[in-house]
PDB file of N, CA and C in Angstrom:
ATOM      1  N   UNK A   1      39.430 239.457 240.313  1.00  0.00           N
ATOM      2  CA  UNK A   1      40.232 238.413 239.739  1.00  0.00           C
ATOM      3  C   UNK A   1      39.398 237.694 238.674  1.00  0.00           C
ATOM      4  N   UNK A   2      40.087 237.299 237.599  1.00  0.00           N
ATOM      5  CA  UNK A   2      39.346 236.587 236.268  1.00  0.00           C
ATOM      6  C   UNK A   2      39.897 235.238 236.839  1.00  0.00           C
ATOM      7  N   UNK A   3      38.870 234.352 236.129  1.00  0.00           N
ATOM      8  CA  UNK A   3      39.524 232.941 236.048  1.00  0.00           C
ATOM      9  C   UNK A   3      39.085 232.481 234.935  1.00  0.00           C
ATOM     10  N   UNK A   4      39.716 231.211 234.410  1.00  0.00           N
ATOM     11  CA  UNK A   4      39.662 230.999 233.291  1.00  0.00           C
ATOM     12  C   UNK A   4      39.387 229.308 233.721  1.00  0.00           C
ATOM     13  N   UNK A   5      38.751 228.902 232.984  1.00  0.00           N
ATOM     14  CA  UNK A   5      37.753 227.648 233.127  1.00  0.00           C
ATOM     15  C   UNK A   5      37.912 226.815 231.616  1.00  0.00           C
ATOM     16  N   UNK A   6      39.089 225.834 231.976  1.00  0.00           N
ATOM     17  CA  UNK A   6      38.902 224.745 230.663  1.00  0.00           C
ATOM     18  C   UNK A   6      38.193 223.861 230.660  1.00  0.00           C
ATOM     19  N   UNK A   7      37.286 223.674 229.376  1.00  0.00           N
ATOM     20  CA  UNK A   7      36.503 222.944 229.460  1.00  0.00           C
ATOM     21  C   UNK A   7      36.985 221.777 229.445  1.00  0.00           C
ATOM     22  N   UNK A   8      36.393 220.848 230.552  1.00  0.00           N
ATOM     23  CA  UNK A   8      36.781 219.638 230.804  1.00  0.00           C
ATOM     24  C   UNK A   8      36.826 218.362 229.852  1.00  0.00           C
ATOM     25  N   UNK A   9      35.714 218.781 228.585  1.00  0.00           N
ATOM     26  CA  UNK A   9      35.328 218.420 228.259  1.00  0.00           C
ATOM     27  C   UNK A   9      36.399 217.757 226.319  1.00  0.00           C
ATOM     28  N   UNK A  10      37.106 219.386 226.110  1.00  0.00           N
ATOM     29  CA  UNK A  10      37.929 219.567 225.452  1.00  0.00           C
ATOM     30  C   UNK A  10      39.051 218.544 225.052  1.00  0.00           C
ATOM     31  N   UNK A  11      39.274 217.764 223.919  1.00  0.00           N
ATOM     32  CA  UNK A  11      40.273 216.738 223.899  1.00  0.00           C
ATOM     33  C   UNK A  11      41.681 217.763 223.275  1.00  0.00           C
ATOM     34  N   UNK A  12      42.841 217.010 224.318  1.00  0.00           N
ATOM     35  CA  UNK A  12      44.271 217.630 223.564  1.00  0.00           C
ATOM     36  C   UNK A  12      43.919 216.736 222.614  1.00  0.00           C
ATOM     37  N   UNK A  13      45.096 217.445 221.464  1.00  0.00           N
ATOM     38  CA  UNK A  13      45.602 217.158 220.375  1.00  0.00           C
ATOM     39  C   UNK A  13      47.131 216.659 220.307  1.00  0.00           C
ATOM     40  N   UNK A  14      47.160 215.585 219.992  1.00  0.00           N
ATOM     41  CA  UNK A  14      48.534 214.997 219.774  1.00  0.00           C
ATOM     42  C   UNK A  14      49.023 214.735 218.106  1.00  0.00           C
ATOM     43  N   UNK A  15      50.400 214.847 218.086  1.00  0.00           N
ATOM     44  CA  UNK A  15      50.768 215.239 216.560  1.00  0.00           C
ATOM     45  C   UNK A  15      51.656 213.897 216.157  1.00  0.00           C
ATOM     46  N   UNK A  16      52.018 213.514 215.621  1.00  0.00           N
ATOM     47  CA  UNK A  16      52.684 211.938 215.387  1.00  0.00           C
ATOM     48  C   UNK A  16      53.712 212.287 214.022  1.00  0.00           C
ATOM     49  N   UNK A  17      54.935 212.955 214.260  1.00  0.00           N
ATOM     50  CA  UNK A  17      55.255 213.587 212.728  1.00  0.00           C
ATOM     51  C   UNK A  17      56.642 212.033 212.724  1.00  0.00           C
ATOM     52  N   UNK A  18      57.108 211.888 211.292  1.00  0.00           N
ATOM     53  CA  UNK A  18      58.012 211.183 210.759  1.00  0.00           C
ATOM     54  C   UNK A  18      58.291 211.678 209.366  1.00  0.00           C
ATOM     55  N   UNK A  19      59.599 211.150 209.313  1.00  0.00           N
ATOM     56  CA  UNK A  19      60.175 211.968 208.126  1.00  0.00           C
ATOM     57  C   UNK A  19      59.264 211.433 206.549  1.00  0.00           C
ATOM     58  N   UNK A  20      58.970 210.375 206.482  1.00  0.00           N
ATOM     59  CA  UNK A  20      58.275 209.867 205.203  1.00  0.00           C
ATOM     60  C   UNK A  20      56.454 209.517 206.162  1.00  0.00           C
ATOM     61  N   UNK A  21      56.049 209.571 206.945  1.00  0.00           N
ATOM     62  CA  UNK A  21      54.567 209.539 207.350  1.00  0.00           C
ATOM     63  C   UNK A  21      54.563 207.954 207.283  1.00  0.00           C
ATOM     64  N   UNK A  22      55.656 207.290 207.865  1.00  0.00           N
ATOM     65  CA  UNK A  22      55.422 206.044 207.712  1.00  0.00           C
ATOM     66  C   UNK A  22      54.453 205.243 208.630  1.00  0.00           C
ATOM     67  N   UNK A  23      54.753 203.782 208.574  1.00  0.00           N
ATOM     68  CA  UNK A  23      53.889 203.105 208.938  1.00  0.00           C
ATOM     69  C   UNK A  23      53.705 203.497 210.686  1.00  0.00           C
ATOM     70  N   UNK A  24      54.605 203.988 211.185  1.00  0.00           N
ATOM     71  CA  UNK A  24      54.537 203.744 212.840  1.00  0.00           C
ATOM     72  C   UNK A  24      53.941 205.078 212.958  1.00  0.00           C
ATOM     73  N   UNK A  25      53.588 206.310 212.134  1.00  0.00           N
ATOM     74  CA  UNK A  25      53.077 207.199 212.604  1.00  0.00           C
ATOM     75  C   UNK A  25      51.384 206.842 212.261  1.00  0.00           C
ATOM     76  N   UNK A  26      50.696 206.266 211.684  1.00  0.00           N
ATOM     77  CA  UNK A  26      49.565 205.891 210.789  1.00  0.00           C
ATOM     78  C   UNK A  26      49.330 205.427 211.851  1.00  0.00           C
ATOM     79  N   UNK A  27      50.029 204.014 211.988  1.00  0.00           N
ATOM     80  CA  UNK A  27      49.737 203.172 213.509  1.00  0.00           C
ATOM     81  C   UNK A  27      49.125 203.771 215.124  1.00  0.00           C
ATOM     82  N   UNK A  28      50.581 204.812 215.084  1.00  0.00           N
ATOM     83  CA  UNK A  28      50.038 205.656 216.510  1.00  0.00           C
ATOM     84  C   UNK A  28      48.745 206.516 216.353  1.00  0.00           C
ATOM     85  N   UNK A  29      48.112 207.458 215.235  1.00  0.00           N
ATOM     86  CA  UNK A  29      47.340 207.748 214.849  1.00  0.00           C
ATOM     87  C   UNK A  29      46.072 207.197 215.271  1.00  0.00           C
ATOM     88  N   UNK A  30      45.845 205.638 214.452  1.00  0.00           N
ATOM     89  CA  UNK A  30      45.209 205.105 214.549  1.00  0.00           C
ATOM     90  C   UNK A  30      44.747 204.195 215.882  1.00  0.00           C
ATOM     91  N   UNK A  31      45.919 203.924 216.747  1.00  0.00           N
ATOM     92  CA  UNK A  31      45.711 203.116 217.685  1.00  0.00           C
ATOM     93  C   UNK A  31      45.565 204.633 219.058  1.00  0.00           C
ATOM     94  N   UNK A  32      45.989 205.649 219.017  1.00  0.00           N
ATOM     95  CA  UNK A  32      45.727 206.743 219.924  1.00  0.00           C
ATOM     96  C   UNK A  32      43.624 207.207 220.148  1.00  0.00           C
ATOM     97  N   UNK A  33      43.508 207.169 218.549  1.00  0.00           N
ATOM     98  CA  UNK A  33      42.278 208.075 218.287  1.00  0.00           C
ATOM     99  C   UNK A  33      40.941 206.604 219.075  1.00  0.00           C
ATOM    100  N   UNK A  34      41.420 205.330 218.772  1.00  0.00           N
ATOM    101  CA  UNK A  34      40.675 204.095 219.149  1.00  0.00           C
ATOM    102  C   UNK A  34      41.025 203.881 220.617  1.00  0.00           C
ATOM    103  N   UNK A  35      41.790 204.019 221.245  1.00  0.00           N
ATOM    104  CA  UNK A  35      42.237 203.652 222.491  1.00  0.00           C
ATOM    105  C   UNK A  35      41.812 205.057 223.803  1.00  0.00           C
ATOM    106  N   UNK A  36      42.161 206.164 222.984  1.00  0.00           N
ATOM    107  CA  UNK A  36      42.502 207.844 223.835  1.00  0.00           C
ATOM    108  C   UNK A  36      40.963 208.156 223.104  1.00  0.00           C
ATOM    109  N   UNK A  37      40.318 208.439 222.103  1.00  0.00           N
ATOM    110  CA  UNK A  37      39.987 209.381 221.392  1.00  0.00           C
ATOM    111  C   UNK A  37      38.969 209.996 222.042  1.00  0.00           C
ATOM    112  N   UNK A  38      38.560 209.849 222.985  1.00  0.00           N
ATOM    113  CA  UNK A  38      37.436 210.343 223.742  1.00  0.00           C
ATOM    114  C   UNK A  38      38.372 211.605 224.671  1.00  0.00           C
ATOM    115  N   UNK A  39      39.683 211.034 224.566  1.00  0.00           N
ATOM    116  CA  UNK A  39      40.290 212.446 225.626  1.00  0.00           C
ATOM    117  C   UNK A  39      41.336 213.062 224.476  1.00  0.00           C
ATOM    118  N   UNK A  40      41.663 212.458 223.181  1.00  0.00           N
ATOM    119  CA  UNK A  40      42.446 212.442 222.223  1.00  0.00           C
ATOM    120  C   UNK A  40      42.002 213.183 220.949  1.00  0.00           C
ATOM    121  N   UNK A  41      42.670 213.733 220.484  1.00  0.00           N
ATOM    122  CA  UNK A  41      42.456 213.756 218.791  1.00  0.00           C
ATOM    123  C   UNK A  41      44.092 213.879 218.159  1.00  0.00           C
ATOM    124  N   UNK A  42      44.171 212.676 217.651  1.00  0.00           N
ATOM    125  CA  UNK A  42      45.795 212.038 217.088  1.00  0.00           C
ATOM    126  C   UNK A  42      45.637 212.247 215.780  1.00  0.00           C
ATOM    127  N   UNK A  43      46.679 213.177 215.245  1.00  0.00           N
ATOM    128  CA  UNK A  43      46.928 213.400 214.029  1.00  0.00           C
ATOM    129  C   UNK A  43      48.523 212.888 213.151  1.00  0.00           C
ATOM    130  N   UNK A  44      48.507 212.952 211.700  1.00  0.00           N
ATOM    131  CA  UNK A  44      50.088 212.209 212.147  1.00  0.00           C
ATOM    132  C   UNK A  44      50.484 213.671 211.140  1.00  0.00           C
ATOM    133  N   UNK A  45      52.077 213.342 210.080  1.00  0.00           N
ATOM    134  CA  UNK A  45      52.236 214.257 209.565  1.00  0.00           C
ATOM    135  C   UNK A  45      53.710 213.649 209.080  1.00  0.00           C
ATOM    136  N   UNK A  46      54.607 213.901 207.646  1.00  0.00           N
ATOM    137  CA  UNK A  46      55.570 213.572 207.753  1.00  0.00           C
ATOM    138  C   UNK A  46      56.295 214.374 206.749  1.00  0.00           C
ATOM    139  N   UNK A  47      57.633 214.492 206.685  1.00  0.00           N
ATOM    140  CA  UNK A  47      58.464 215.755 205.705  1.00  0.00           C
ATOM    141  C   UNK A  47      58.412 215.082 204.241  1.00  0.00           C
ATOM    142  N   UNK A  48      58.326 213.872 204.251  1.00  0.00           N
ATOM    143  CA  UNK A  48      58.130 213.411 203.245  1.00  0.00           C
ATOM    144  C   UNK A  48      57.151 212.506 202.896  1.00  0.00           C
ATOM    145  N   UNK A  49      55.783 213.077 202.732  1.00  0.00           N
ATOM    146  CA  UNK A  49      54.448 212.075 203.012  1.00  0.00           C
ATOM    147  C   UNK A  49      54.542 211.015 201.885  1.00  0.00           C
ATOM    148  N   UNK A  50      53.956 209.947 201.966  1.00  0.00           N
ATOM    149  CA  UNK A  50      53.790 208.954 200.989  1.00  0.00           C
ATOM    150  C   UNK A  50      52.371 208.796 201.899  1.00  0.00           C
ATOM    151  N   UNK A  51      52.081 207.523 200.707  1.00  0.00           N
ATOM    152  CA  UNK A  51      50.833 206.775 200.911  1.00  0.00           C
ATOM    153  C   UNK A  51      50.376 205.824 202.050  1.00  0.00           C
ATOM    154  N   UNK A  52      49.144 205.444 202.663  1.00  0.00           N
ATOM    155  CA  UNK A  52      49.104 204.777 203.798  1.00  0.00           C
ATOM    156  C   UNK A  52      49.789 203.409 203.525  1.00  0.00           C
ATOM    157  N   UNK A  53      50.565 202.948 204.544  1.00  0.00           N
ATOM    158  CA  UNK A  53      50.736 201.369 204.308  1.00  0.00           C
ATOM    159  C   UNK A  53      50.551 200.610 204.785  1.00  0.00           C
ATOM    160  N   UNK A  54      50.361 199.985 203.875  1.00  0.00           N
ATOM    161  CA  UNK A  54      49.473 198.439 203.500  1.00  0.00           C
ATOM    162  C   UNK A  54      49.662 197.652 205.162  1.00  0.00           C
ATOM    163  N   UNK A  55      51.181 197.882 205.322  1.00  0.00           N
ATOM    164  CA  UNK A  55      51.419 196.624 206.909  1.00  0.00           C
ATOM    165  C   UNK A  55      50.390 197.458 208.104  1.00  0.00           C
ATOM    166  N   UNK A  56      50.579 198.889 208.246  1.00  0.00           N
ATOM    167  CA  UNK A  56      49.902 199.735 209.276  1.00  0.00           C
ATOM    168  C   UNK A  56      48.589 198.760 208.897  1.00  0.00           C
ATOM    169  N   UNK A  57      47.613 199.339 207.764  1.00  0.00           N
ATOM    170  CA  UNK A  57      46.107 198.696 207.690  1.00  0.00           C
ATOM    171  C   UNK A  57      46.084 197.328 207.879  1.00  0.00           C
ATOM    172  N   UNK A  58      46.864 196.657 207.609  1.00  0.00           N
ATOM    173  CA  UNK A  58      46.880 195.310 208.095  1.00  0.00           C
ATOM    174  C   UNK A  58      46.552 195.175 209.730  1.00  0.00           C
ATOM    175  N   UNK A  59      48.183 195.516 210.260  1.00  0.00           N
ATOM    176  CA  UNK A  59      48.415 195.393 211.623  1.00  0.00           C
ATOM    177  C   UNK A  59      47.014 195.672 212.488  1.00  0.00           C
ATOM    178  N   UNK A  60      46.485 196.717 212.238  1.00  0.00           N
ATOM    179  CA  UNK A  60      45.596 198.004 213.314  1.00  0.00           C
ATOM    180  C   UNK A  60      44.205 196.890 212.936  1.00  0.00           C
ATOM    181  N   UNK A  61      43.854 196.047 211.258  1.00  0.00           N
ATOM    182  CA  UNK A  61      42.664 195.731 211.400  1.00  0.00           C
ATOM    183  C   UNK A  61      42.705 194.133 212.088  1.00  0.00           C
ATOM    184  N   UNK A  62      44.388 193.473 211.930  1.00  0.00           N
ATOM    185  CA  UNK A  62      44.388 192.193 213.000  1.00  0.00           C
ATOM    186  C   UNK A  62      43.410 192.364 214.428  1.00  0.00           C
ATOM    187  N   UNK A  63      43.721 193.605 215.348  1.00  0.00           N
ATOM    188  CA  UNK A  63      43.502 194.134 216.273  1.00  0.00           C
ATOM    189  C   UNK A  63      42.304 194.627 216.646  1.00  0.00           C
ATOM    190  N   UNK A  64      41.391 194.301 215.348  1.00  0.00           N
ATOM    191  CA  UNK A  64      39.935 195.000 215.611  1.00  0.00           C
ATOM    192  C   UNK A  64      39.999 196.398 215.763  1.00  0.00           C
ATOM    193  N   UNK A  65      40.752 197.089 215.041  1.00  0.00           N
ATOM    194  CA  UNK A  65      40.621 198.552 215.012  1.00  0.00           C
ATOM    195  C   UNK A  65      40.720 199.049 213.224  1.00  0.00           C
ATOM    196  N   UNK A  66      40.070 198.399 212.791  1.00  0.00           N
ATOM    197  CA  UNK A  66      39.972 198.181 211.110  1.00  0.00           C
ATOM    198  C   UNK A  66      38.904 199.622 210.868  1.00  0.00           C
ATOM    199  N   UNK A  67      37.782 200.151 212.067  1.00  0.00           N
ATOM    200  CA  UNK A  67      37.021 201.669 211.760  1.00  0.00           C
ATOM    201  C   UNK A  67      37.886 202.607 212.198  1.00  0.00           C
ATOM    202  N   UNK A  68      39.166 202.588 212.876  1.00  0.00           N
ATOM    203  CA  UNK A  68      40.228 204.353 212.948  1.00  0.00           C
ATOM    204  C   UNK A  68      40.674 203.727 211.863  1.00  0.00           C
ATOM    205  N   UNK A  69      41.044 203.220 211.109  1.00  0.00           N
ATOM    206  CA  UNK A  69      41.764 203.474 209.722  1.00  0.00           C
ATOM    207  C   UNK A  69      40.890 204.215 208.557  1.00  0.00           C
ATOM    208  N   UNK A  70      40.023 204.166 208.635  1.00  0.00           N
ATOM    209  CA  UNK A  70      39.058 204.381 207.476  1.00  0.00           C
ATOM    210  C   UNK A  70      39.080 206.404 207.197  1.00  0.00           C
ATOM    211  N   UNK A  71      39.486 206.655 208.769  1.00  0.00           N
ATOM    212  CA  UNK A  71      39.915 208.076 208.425  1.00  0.00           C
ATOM    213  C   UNK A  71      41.669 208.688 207.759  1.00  0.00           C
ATOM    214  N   UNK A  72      42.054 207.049 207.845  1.00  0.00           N
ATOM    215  CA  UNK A  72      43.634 207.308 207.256  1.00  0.00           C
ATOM    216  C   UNK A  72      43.586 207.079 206.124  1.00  0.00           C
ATOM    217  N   UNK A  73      42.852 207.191 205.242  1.00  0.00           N
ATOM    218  CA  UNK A  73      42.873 206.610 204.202  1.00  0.00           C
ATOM    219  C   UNK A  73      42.828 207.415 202.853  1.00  0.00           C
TER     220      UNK A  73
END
């Protein structure tokens, strides 16, 4: 018999898609990778991407999570 052994160690990947990549996917992104990211890696994605916004970087740096944005950027 084989067995197969996941490494424990291994973070899932979570995907955060919206139709324009708006602010609430940036947000979850950002507040997943700061909160989870040690068991996490949060990515976002949207059918119609635009630019990061301004309220997300606001909101996330009120909160003291102003270093996960710096990879949304």
């Amino acid at each position: 018999m084989t067995m197969i052994t996941i490494n424990s160690t291994m973070r899932k990947r979570v995907l955060s898609a919206r139709t324009h990549n708006s602010a609430r996917s940036q947000m979850a992104e950002g507040l997943m990778n700061a909160l989870r990211g040690d068991r996490y890696e949060s990515f976002r994605t949207g059918t119609e991407p635009s630019q990061v916004n301004p309220y997300a970087t606001k909101s996330l740096s009120k909160i003291g999570m102003r270093k996960h944005i710096t990879s949304m950027q």
